[in-house]
PDB file of N, CA and C in Angstrom:
ATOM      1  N   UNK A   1       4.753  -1.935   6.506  1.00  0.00           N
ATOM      2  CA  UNK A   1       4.447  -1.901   5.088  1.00  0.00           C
ATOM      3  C   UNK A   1       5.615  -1.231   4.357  1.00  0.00           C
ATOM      4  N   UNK A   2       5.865  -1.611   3.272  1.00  0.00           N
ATOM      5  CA  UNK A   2       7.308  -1.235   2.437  1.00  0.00           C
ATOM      6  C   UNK A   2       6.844  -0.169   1.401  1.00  0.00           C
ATOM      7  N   UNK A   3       7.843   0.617   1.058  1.00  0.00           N
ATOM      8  CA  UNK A   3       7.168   2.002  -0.034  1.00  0.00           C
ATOM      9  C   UNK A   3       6.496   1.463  -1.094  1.00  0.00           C
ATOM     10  N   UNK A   4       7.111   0.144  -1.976  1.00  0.00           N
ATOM     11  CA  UNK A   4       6.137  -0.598  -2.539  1.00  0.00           C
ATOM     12  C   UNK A   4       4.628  -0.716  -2.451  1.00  0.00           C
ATOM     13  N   UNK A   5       4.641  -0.936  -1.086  1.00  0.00           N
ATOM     14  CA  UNK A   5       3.086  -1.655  -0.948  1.00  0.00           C
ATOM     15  C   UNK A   5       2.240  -0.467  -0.303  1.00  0.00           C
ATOM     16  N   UNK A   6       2.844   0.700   0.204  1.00  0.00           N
ATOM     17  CA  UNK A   6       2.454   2.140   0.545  1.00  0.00           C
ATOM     18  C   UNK A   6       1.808   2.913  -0.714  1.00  0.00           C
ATOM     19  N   UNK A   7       2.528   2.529  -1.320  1.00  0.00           N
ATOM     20  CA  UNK A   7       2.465   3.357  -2.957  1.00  0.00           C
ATOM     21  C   UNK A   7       0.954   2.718  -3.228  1.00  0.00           C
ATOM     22  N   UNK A   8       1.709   1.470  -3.904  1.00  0.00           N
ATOM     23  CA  UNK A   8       0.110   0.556  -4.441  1.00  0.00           C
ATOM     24  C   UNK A   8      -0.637   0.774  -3.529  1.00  0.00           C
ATOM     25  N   UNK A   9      -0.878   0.828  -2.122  1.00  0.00           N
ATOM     26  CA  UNK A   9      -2.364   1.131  -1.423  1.00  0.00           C
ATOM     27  C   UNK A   9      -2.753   2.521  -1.717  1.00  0.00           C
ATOM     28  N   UNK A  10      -1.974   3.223  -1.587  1.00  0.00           N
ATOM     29  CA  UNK A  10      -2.479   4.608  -2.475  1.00  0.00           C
ATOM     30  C   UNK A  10      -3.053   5.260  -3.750  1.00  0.00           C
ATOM     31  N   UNK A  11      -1.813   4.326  -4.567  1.00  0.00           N
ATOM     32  CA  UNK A  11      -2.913   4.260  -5.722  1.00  0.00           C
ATOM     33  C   UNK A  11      -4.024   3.696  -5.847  1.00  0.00           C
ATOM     34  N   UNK A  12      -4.449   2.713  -5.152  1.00  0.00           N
ATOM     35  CA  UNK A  12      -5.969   2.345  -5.070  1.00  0.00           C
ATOM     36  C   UNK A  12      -6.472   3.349  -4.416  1.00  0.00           C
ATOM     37  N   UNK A  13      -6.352   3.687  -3.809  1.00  0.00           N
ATOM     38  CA  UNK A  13      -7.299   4.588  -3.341  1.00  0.00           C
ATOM     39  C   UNK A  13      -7.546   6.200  -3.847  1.00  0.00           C
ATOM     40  N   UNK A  14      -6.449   6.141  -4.488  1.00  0.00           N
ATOM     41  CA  UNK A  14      -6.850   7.683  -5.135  1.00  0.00           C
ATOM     42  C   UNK A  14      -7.501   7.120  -6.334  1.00  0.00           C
ATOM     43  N   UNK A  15      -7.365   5.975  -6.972  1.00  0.00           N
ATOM     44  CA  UNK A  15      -8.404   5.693  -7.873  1.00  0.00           C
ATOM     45  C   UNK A  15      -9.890   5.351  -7.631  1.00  0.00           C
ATOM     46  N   UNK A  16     -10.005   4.913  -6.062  1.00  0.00           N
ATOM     47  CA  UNK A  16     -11.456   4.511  -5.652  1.00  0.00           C
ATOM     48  C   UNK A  16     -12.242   5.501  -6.073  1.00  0.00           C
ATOM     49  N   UNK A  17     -10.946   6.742  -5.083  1.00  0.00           N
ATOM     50  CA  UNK A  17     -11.767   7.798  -5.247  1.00  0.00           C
ATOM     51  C   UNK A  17     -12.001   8.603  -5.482  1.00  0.00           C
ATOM     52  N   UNK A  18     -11.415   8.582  -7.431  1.00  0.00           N
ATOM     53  CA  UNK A  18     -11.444   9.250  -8.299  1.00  0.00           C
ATOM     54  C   UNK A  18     -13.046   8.374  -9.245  1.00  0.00           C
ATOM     55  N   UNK A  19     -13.270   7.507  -9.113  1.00  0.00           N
ATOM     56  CA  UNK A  19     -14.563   6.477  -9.562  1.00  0.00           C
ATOM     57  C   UNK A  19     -16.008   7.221  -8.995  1.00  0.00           C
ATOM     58  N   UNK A  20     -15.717   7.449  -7.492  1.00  0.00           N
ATOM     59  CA  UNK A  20     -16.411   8.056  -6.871  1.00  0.00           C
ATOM     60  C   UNK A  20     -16.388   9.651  -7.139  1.00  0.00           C
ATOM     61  N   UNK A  21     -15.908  10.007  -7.397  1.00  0.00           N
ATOM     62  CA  UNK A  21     -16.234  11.887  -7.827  1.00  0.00           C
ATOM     63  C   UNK A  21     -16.612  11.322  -9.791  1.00  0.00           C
ATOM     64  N   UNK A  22     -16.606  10.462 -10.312  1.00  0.00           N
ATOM     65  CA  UNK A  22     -16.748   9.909 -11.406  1.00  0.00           C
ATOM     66  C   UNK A  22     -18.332  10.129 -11.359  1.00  0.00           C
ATOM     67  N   UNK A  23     -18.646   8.927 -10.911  1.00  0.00           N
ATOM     68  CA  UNK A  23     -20.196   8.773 -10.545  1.00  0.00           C
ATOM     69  C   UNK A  23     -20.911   9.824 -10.062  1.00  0.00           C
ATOM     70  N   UNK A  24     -20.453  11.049  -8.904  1.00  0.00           N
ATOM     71  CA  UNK A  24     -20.987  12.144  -8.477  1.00  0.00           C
ATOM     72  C   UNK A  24     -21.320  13.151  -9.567  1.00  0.00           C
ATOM     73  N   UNK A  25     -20.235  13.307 -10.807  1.00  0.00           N
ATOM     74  CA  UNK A  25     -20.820  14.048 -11.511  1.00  0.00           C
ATOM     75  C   UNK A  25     -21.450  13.572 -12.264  1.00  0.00           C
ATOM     76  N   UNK A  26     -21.622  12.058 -12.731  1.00  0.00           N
ATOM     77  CA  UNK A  26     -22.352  11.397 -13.456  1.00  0.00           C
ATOM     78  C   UNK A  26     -24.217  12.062 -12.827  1.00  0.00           C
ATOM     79  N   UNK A  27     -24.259  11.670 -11.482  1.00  0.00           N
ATOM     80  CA  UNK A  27     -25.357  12.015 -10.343  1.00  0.00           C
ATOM     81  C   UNK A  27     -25.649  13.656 -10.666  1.00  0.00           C
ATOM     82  N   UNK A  28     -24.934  14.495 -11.190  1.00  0.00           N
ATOM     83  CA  UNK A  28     -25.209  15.765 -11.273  1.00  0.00           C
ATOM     84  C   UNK A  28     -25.884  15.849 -12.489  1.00  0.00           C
ATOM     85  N   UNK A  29     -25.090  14.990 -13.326  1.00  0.00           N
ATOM     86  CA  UNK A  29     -25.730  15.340 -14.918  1.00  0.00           C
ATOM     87  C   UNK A  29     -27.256  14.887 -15.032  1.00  0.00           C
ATOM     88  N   UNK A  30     -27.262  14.332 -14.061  1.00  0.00           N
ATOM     89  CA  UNK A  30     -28.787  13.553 -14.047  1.00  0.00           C
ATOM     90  C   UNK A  30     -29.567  14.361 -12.993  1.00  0.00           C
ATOM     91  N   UNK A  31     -28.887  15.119 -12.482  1.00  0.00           N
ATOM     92  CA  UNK A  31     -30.170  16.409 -11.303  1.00  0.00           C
ATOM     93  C   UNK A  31     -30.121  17.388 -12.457  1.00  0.00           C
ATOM     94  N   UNK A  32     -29.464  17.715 -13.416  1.00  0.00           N
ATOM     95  CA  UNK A  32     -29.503  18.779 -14.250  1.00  0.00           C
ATOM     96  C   UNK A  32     -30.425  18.249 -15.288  1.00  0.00           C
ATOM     97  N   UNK A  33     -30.008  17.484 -15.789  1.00  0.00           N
ATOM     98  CA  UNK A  33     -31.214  16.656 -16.963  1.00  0.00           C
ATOM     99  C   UNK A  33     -32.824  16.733 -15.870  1.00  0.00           C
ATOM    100  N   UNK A  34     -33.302  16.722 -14.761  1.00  0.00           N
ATOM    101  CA  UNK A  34     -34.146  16.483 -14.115  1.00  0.00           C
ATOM    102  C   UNK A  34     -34.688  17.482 -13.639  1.00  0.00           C
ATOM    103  N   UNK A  35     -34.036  18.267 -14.045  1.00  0.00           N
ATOM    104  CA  UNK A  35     -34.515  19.876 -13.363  1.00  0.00           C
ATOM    105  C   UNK A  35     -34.617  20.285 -11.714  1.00  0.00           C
ATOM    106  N   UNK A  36     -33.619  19.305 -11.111  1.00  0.00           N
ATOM    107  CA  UNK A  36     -33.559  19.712  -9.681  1.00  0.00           C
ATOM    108  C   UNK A  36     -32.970  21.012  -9.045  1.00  0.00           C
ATOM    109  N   UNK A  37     -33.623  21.212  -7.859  1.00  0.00           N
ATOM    110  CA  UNK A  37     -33.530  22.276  -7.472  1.00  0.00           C
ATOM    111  C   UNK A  37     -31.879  22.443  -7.013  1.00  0.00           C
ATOM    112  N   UNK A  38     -31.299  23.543  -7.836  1.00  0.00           N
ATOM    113  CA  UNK A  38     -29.755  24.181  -7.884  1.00  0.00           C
ATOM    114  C   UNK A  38     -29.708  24.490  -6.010  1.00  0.00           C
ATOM    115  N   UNK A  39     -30.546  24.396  -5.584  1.00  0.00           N
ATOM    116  CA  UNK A  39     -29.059  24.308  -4.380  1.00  0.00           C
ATOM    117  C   UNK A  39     -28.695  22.648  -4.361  1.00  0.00           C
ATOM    118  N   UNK A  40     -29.631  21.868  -4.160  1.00  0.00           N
ATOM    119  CA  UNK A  40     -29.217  20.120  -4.061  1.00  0.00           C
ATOM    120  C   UNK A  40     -27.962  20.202  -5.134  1.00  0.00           C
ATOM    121  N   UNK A  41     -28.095  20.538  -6.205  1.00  0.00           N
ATOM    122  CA  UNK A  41     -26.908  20.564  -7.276  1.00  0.00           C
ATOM    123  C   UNK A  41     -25.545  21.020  -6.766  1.00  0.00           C
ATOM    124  N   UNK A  42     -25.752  22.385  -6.346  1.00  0.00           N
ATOM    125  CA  UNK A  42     -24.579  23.236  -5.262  1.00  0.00           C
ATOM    126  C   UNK A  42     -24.058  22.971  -4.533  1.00  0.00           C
ATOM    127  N   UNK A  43     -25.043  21.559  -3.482  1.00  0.00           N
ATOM    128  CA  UNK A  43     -24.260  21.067  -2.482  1.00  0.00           C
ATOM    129  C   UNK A  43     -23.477  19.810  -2.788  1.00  0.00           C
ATOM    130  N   UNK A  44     -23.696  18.990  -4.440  1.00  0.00           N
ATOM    131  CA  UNK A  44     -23.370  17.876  -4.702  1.00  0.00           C
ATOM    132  C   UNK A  44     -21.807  18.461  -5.568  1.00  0.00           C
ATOM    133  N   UNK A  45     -21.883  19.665  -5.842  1.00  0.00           N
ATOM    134  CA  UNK A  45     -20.658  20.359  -6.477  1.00  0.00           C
ATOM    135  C   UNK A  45     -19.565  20.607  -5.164  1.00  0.00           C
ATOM    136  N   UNK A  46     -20.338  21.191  -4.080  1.00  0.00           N
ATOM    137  CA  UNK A  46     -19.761  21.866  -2.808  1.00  0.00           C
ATOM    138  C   UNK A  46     -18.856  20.035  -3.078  1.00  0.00           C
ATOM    139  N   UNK A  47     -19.234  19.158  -3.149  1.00  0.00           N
ATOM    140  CA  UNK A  47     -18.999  17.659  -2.210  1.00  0.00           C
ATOM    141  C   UNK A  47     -18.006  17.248  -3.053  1.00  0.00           C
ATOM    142  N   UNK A  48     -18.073  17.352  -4.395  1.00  0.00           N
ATOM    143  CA  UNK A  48     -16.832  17.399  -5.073  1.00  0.00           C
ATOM    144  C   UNK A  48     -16.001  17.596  -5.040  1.00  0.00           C
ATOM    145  N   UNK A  49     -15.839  18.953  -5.121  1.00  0.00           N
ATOM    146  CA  UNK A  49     -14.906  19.650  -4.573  1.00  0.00           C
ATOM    147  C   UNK A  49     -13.628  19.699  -4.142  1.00  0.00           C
ATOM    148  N   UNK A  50     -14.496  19.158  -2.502  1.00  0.00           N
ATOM    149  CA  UNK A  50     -13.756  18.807  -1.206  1.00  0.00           C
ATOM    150  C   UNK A  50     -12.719  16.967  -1.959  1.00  0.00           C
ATOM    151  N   UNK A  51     -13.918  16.449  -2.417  1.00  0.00           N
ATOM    152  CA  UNK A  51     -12.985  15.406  -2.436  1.00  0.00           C
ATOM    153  C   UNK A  51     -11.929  14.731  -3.478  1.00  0.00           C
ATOM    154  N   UNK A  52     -12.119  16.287  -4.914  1.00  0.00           N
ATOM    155  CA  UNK A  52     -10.661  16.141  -5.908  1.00  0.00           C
ATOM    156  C   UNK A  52      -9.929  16.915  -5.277  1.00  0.00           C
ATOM    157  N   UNK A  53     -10.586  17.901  -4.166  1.00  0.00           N
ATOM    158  CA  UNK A  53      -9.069  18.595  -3.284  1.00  0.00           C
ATOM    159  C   UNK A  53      -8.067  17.380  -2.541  1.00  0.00           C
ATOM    160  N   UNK A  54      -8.728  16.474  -1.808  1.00  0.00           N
ATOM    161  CA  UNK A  54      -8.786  15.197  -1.085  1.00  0.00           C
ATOM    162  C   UNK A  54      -7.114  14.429  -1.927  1.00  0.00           C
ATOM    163  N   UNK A  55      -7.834  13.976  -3.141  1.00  0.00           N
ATOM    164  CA  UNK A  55      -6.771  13.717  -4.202  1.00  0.00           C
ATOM    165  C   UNK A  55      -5.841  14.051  -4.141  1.00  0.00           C
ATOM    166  N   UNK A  56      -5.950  15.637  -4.613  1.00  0.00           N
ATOM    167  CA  UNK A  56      -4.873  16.304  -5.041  1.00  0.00           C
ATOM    168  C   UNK A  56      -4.045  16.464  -3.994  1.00  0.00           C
ATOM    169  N   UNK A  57      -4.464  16.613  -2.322  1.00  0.00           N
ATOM    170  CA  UNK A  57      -3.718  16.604  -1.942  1.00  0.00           C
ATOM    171  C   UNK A  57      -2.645  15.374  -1.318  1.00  0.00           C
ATOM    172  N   UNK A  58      -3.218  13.786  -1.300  1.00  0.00           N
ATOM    173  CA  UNK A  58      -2.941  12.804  -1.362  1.00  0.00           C
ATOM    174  C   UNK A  58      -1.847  12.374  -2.723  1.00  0.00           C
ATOM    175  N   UNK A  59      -2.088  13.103  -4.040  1.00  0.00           N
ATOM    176  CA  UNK A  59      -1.204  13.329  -4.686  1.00  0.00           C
ATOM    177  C   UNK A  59       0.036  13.864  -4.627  1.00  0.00           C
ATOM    178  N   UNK A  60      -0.270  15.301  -4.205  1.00  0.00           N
ATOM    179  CA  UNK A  60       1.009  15.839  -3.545  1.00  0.00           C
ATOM    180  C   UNK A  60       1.948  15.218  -2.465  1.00  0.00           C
ATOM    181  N   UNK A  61       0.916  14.995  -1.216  1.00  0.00           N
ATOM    182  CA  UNK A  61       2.179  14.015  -0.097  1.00  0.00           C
ATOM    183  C   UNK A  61       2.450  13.123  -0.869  1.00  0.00           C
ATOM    184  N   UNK A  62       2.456  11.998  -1.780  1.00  0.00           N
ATOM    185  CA  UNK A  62       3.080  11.125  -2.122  1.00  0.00           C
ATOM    186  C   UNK A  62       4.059  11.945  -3.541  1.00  0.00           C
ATOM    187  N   UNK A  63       3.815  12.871  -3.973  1.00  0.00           N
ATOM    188  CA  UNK A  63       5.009  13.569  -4.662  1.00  0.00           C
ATOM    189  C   UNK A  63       5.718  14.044  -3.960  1.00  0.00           C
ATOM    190  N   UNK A  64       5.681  14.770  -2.553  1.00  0.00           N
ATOM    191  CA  UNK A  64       6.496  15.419  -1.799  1.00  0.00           C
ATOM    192  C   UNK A  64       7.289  14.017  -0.854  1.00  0.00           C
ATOM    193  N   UNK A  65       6.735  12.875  -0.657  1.00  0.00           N
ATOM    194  CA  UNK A  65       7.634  12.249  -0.294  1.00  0.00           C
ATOM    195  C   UNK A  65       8.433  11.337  -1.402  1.00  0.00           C
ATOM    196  N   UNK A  66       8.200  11.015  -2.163  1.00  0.00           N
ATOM    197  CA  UNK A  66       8.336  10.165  -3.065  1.00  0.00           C
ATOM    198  C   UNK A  66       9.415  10.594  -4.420  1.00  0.00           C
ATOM    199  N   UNK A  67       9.017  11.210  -4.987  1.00  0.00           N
ATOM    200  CA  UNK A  67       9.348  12.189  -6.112  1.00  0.00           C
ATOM    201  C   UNK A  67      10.435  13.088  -6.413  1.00  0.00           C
ATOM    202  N   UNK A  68      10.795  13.879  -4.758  1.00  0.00           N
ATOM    203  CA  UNK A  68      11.768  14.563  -4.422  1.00  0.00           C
ATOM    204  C   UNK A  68      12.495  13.849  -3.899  1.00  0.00           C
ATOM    205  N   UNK A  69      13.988  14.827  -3.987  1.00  0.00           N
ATOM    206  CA  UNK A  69      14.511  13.761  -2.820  1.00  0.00           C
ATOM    207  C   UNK A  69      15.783  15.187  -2.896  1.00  0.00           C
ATOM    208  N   UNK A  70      15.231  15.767  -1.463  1.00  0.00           N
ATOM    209  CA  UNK A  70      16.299  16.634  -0.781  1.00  0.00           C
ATOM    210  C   UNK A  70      17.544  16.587  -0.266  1.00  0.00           C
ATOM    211  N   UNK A  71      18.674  16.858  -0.539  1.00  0.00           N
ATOM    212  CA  UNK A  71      19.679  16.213   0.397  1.00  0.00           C
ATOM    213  C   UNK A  71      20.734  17.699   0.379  1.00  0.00           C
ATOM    214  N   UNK A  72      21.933  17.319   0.284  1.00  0.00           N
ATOM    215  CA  UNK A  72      22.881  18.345   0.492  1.00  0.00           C
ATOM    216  C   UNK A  72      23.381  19.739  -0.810  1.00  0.00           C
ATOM    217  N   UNK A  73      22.762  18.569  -2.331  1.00  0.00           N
ATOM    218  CA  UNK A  73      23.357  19.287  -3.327  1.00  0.00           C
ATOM    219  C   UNK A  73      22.128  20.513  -3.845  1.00  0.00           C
ATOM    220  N   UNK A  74      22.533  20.740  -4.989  1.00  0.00           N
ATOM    221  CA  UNK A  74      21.860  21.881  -5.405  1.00  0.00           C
ATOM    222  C   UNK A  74      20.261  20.834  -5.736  1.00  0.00           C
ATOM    223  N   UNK A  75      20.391  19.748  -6.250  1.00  0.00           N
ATOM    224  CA  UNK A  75      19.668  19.008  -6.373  1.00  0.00           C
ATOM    225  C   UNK A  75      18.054  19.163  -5.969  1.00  0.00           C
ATOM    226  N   UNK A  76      18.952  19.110  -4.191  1.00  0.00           N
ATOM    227  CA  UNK A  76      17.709  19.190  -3.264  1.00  0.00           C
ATOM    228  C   UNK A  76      17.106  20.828  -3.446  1.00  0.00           C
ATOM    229  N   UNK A  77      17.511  21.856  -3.323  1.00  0.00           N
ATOM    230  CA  UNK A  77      17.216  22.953  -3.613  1.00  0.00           C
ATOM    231  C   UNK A  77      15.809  23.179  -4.498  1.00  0.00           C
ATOM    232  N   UNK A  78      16.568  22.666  -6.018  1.00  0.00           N
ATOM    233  CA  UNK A  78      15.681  22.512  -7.240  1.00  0.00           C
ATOM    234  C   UNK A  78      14.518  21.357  -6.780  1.00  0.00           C
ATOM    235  N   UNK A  79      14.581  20.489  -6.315  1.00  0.00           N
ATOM    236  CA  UNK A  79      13.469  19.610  -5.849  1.00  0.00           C
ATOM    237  C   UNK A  79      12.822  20.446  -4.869  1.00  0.00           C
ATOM    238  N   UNK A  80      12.927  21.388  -4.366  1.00  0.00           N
ATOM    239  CA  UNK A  80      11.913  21.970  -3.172  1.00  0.00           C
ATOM    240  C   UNK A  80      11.485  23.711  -4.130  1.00  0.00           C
ATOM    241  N   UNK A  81      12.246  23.939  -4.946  1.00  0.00           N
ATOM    242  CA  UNK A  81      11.434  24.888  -5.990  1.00  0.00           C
ATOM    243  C   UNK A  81      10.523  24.534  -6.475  1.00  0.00           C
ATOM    244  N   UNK A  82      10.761  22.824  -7.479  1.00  0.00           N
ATOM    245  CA  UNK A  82       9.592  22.286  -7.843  1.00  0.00           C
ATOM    246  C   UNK A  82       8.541  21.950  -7.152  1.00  0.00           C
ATOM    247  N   UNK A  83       8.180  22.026  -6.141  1.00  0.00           N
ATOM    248  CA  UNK A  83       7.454  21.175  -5.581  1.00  0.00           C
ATOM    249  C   UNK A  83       6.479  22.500  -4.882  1.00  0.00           C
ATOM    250  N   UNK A  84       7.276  23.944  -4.447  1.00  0.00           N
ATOM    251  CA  UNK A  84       6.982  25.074  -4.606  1.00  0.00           C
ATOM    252  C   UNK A  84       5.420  25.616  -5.983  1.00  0.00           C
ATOM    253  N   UNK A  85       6.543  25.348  -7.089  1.00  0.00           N
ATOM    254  CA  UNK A  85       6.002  25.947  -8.289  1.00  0.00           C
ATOM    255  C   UNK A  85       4.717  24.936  -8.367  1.00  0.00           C
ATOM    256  N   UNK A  86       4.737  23.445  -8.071  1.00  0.00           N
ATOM    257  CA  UNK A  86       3.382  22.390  -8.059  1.00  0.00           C
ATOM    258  C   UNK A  86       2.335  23.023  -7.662  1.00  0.00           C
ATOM    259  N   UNK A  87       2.320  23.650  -5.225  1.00  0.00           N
ATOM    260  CA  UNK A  87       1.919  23.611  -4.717  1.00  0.00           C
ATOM    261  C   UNK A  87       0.991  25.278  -5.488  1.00  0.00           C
ATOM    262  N   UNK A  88       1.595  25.911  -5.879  1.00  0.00           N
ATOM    263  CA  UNK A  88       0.625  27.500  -6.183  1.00  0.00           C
ATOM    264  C   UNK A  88       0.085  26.564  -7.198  1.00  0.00           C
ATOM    265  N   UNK A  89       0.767  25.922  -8.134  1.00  0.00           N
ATOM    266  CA  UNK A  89      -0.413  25.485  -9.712  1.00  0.00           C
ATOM    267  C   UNK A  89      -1.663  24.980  -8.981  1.00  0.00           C
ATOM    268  N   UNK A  90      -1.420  24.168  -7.960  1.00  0.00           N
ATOM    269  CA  UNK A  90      -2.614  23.306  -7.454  1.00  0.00           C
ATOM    270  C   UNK A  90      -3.778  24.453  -6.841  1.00  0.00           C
ATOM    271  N   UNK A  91      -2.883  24.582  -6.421  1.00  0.00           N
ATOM    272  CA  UNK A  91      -3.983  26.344  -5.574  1.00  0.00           C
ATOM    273  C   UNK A  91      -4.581  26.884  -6.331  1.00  0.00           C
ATOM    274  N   UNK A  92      -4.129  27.199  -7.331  1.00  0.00           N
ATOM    275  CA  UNK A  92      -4.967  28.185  -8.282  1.00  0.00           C
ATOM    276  C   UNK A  92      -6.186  28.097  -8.913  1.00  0.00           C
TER     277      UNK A  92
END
């Protein structure tokens, strides 16, 4: 498969399953409108979670391979600061 067609399968899929954490909180707003019991809620948040972390980090490997591009000059340096300064924003 060529970075082309690596890319585009990725972006589908971080959009699948960005549709899908879409609908999950859609599913929350409707246990909250319903008065369900807050742990079922807690564990549908817990599930979230996990899977815009999922994203984000599927985001990142394709910024860390893609985006940067390390080599000999100062260039590469500044591309691995940035990517530094990304990885704490994401954390936080």
């Amino acid at each position: 498969m060529h970075d082309e067609e690596k890319n585009e399968a990725l972006r589908k899929d971080i959009l699948i399953r960005l549709r899908r954490i879409e609908g999950q909180v859609k599913g929350i707003q409707g246990m909250v409108d319903n008065d369900v019991c807050g742990r079922q809620v807690l564990t549908q948040i817990s599930a979230i979670r996990a899977a815009i972390n999922k994203v984000g980090i599927l985001i990142m490997e394709n910024y860390a391979r893609n985006c940067m591009r390390i080599d000999d000059t100062n260039e590469g340096a500044e591309g691995l600061e940035q990517l530094i300064k990304t990885l704490n924003s994401f954390i936080k």
